[in-house]
N, C-alpha and C. Protein backbone atom coordinates (compact mmCIF):
# COMPACT_ATOMS: atom_id res chain seq x y z
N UNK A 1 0.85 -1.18 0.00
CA UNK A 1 0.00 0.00 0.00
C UNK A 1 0.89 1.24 0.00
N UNK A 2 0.47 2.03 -1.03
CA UNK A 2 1.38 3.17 -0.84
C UNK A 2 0.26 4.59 -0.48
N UNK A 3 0.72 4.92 1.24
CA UNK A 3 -0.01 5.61 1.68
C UNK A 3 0.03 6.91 2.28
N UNK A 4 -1.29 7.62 1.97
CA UNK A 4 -0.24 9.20 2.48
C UNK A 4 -2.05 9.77 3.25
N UNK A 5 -1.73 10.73 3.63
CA UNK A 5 -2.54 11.59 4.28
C UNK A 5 -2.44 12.98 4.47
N UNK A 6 -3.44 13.42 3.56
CA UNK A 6 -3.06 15.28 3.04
C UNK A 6 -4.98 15.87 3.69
N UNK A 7 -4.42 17.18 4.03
CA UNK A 7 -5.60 17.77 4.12
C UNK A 7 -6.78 18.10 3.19
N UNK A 8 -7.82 17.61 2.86
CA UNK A 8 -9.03 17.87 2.18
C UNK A 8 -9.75 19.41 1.51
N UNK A 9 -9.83 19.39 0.70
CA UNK A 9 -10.59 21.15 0.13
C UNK A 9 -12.10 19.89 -0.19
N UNK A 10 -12.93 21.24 -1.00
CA UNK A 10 -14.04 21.22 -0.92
C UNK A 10 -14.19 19.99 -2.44
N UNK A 11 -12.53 20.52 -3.32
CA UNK A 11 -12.52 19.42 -4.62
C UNK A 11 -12.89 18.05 -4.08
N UNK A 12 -12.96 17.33 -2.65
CA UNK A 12 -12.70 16.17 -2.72
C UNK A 12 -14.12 15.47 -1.91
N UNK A 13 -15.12 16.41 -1.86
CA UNK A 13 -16.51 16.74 -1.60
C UNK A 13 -16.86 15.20 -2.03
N UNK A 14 -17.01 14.58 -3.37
CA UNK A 14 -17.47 13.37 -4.11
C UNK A 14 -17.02 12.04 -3.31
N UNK A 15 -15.27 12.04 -2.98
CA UNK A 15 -14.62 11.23 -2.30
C UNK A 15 -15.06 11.01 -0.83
N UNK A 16 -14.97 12.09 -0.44
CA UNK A 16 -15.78 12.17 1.16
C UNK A 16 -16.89 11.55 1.40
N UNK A 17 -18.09 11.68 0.50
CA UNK A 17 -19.23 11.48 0.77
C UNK A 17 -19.16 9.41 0.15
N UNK A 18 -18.07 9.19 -0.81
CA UNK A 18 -17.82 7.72 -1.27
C UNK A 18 -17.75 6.91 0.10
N UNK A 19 -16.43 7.78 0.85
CA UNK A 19 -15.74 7.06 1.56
C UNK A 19 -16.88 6.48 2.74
N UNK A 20 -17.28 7.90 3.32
CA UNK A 20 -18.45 7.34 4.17
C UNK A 20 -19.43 6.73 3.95
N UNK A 21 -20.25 6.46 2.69
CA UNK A 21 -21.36 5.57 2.48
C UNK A 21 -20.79 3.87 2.32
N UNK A 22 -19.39 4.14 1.61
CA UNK A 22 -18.72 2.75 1.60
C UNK A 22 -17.93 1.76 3.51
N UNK A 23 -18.40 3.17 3.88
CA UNK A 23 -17.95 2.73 6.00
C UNK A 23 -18.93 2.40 6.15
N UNK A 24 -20.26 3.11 5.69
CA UNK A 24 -21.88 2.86 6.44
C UNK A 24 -21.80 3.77 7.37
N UNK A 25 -21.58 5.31 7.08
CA UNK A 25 -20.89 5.98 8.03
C UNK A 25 -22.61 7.16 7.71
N UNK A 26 -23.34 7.33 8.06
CA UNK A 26 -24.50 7.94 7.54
C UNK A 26 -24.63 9.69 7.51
N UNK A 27 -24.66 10.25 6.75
CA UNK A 27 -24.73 11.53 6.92
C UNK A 27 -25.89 12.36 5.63
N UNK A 28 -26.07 13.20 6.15
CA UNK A 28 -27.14 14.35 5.56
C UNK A 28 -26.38 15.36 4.50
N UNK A 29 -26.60 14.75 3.41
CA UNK A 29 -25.81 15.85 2.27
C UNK A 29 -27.10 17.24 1.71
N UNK A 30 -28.38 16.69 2.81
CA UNK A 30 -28.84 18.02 2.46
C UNK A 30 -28.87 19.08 3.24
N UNK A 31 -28.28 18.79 4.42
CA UNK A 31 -27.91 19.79 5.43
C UNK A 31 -26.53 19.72 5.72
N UNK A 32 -26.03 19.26 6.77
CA UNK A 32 -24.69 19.58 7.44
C UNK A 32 -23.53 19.33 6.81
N UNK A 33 -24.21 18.27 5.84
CA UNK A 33 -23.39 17.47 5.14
C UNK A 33 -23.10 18.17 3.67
N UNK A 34 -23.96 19.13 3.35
CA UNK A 34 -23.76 19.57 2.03
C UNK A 34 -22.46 20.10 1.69
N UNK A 35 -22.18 20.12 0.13
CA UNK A 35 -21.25 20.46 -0.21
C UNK A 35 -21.06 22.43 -0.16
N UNK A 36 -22.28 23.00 0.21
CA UNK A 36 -21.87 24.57 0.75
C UNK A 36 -21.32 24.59 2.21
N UNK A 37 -22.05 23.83 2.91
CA UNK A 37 -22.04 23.81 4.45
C UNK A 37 -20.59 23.43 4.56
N UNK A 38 -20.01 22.27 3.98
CA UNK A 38 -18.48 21.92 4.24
C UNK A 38 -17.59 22.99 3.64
N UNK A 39 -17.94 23.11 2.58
CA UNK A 39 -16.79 24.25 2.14
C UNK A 39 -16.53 25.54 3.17
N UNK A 40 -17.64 25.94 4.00
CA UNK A 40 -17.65 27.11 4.83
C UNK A 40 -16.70 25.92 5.98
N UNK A 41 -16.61 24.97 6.10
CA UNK A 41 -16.13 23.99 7.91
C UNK A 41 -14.80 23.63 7.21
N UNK A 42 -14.26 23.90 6.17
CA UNK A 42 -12.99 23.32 5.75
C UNK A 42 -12.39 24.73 5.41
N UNK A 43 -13.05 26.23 5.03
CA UNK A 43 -12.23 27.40 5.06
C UNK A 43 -12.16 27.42 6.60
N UNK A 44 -12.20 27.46 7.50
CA UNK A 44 -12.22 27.19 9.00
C UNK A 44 -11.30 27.30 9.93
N UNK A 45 -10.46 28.34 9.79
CA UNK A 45 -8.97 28.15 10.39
C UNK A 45 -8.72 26.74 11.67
N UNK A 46 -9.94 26.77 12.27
CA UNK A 46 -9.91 25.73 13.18
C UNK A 46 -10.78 24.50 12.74
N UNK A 47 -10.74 24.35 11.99
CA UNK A 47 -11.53 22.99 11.16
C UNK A 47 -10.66 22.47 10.44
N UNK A 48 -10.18 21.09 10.11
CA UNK A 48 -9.31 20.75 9.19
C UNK A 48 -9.87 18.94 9.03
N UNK A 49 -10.07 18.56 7.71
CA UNK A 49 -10.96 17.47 7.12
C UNK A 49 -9.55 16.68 6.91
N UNK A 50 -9.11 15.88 7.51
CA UNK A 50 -7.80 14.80 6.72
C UNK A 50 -8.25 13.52 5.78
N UNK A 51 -8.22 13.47 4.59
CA UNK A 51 -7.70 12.52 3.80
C UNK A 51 -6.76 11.71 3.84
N UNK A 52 -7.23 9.93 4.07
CA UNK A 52 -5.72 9.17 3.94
C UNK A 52 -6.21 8.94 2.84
N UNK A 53 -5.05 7.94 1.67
CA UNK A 53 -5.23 7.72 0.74
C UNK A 53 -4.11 6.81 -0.10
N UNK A 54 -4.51 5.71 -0.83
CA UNK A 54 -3.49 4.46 -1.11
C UNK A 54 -3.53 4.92 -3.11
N UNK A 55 -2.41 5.31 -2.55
CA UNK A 55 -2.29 6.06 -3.98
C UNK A 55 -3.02 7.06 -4.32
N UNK A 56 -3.44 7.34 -5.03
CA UNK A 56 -4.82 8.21 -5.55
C UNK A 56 -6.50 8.30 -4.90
N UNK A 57 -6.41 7.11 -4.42
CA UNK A 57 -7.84 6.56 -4.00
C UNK A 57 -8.09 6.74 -2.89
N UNK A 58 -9.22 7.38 -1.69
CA UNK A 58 -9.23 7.97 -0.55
C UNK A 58 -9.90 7.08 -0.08
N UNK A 59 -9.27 6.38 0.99
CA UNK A 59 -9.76 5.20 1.75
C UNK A 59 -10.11 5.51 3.20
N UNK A 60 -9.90 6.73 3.62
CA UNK A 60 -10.23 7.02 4.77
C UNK A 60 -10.11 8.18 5.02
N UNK A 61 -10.79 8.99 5.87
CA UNK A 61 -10.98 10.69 5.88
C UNK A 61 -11.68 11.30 7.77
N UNK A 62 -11.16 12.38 8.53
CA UNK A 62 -11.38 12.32 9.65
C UNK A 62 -11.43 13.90 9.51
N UNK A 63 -12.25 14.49 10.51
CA UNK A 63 -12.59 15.57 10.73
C UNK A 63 -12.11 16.53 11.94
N UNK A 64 -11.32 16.96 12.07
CA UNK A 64 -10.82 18.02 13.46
C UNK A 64 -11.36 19.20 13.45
N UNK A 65 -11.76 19.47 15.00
CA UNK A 65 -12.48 20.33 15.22
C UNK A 65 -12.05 20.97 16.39
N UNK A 66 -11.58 22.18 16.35
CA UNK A 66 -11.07 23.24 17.35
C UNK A 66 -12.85 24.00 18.02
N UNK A 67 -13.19 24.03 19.42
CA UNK A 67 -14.21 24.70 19.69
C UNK A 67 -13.84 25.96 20.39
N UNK A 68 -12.60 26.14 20.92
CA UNK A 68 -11.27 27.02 21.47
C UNK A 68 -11.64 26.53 22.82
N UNK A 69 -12.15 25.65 23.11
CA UNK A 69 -11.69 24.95 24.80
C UNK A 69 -11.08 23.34 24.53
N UNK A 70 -12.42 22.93 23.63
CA UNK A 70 -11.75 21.35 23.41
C UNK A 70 -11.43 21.50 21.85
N UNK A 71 -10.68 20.02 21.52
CA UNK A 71 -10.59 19.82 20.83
C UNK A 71 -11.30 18.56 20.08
N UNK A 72 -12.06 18.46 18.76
CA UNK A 72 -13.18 16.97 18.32
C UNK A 72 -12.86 16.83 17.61
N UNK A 73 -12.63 14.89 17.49
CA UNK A 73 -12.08 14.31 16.22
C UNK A 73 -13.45 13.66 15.31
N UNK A 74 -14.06 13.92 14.71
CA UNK A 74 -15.12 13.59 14.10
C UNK A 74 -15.16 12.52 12.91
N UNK A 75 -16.37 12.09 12.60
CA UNK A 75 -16.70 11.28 11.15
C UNK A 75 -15.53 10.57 10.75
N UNK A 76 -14.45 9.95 11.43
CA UNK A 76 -13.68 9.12 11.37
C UNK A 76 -13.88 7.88 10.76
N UNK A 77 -14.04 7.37 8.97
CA UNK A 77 -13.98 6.44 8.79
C UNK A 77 -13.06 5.76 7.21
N UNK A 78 -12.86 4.68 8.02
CA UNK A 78 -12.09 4.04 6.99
C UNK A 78 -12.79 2.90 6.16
N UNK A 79 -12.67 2.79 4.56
CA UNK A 79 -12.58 2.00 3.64
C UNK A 79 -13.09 0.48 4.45
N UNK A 80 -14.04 -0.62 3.95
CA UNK A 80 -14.00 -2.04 4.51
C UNK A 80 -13.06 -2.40 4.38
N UNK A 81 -12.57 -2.25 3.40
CA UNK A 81 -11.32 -3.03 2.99
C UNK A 81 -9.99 -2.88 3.18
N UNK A 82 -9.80 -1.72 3.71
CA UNK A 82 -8.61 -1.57 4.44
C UNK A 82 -8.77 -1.48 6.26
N UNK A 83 -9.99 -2.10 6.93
CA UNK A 83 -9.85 -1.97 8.35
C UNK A 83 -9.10 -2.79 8.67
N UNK A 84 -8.92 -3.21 10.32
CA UNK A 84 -7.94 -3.90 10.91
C UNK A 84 -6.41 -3.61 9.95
N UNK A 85 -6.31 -2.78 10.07
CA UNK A 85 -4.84 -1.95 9.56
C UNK A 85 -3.66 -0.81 10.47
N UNK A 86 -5.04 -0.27 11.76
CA UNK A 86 -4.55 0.54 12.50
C UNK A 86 -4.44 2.04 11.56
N UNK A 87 -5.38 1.89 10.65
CA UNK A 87 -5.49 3.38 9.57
C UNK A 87 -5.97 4.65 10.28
N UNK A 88 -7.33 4.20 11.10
CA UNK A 88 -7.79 5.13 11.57
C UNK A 88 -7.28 5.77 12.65
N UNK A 89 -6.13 5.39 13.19
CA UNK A 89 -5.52 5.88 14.42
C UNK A 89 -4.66 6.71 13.74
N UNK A 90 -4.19 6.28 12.47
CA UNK A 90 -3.61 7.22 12.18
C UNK A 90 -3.99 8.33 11.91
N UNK A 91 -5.01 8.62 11.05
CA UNK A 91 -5.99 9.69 11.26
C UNK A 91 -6.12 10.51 12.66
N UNK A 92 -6.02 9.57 13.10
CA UNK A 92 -6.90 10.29 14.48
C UNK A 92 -5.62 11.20 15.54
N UNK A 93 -4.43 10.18 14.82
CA UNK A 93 -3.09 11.02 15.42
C UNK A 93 -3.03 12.12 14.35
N UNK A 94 -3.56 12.65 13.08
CA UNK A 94 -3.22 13.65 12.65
C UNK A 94 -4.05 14.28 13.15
N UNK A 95 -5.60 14.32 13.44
CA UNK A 95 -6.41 15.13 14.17
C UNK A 95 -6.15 15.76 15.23
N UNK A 96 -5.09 14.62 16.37
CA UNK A 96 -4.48 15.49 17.24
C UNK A 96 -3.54 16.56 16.90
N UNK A 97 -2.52 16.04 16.19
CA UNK A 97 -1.71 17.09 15.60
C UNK A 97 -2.11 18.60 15.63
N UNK A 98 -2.95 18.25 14.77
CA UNK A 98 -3.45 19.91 14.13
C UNK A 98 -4.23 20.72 15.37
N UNK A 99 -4.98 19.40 16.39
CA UNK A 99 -5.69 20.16 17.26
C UNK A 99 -4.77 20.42 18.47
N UNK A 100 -3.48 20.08 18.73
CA UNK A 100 -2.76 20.47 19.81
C UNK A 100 -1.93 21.76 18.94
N UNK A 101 -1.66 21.78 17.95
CA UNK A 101 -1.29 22.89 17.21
C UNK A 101 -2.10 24.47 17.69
N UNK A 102 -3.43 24.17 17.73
CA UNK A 102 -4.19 25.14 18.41
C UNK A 102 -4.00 25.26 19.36
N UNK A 103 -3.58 24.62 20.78
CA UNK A 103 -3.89 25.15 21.48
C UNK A 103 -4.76 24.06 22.63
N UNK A 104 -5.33 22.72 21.48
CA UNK A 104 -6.26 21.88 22.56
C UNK A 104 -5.23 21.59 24.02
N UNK A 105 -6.03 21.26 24.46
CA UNK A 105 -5.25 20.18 26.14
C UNK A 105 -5.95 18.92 26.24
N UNK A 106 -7.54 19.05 25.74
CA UNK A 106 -8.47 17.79 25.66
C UNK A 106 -8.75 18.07 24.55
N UNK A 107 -9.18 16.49 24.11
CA UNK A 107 -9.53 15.77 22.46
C UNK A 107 -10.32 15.12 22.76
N UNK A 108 -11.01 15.13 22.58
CA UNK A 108 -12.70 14.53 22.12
C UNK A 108 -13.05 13.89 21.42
N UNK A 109 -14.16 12.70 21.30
CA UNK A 109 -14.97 12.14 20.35
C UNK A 109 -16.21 11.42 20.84
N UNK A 110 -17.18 11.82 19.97
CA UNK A 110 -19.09 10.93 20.26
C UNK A 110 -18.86 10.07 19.39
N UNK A 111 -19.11 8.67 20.12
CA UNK A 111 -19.10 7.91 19.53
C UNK A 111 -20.18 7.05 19.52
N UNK A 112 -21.12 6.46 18.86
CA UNK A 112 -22.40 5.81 18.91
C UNK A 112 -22.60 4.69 19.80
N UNK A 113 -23.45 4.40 20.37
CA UNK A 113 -23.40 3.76 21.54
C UNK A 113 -23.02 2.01 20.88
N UNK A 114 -23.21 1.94 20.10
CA UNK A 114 -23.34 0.75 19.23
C UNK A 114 -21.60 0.40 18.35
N UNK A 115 -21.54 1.16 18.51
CA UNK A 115 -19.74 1.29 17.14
C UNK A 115 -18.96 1.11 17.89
N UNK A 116 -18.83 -0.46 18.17
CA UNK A 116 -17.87 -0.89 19.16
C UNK A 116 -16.41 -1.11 18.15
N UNK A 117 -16.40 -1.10 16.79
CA UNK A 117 -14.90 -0.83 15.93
C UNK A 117 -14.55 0.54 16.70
N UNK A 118 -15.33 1.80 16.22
CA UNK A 118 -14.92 3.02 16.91
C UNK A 118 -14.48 3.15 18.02
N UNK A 119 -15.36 2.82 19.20
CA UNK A 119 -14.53 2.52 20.63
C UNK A 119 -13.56 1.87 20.85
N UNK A 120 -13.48 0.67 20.51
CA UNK A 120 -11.96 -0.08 20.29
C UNK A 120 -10.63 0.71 20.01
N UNK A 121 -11.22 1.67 18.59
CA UNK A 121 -9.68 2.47 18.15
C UNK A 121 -9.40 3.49 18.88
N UNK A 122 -10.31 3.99 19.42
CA UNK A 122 -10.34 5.45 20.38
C UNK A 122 -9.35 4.98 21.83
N UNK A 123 -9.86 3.74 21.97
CA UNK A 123 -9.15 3.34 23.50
C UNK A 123 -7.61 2.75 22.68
N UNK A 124 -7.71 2.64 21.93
CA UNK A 124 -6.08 2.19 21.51
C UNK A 124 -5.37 3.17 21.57
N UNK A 125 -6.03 4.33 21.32
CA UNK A 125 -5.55 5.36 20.90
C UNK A 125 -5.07 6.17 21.73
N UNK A 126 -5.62 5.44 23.88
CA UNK A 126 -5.72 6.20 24.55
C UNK A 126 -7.02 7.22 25.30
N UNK A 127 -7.51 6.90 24.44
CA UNK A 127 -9.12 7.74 25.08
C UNK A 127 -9.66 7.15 26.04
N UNK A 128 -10.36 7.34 26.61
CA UNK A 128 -11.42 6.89 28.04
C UNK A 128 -12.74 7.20 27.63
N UNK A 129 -13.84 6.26 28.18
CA UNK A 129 -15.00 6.50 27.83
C UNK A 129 -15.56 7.19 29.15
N UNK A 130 -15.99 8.23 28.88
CA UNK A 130 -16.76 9.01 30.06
C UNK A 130 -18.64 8.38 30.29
N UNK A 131 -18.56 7.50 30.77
CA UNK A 131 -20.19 6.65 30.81
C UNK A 131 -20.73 7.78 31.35
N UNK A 132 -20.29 8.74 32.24
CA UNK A 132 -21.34 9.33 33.23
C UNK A 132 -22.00 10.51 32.52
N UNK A 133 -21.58 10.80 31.36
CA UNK A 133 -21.81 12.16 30.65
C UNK A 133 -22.59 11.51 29.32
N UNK A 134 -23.71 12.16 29.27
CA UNK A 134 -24.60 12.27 28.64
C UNK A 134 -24.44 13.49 27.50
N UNK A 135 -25.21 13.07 26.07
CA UNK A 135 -25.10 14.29 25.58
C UNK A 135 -26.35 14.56 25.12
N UNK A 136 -26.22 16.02 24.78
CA UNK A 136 -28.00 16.60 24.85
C UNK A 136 -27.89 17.37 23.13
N UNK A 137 -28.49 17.59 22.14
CA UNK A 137 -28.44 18.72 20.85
C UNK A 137 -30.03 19.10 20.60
N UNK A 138 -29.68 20.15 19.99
CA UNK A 138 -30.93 20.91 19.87
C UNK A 138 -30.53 21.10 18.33
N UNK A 139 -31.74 20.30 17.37
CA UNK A 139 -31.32 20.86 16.04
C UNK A 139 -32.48 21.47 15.19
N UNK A 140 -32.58 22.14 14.64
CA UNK A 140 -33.18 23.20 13.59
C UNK A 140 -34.05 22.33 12.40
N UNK A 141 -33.61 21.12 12.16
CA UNK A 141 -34.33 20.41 11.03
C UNK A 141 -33.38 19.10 11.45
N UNK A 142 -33.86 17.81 10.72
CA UNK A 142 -33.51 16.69 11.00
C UNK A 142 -32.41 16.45 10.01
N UNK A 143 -32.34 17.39 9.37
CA UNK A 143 -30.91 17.10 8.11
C UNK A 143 -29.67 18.14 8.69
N UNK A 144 -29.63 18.41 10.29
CA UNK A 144 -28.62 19.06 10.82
C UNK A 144 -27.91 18.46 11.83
């Protein structure tokens, strides 16, 4: 595998949305997910979308998110066919990167109560699951 991992623009909008339907990774391309809405979260001085990628072909893609207290590693997913690789940690170590670059001290991630692959890599990774904390959102339409 010849593999690299570069930061994402809005050109790679098509790939993004591949990568995650090919994870089963579910998202709203008519809201949050759209290709206006991302282009505004990737100009973002504190937003940064990472692309891995085996050659040309984007097999995995992760989302960092500066809130200026914490830092969130988001929509973290990799290719079927390249899991059990230890890919997504790598990701998830560039997410830190960029988010200790800011300024984070804590790194973050929601992870579905069910996505026991996700929890697995998060604790490899070092993370702790906080059971006692609950999370609450208030959203505007169901495609947010």
């Amino acid at each position: 595998m010849d593999k690299h991992i570069r930061r994402l623009t809005i050109a790679d909008y098509d790939h993004i949305l591949k990568v995650w339907s090919d994870a089963g990774l579910p998202f709203k391309p008519k809201g949050r997910d759209s290709r206006a809405r991302m282009a505004v979260e990737m100009a973002a001085p504190h937003c940064a979308f990472f692309g891995l990628f085996d050659k040309d072909i984007m097999i995995g893609m992760a989302i960092a998110n500066w809130d200026g207290r914490r830092g969130w590693v988001n929509r973290v997913a990799i290719d079927p066919e390249y899991r059990g690789r230890g890919l997504a940690g790598e990701l998830i170590r560039e997410c830190e990167k960029f988010l200790e670059s800011l300024g984070a001290l804590i790194i973050c991630a929601l992870i579905e109560d069910m996505n026991f692959p996700s929890m697995d890599c998060f604790e490899k990774e070092g993370y702790v699951c906080m059971k006692e904390i609950l999370y609450f959102s208030k959203r505007r339409s169901p495609e947010v």
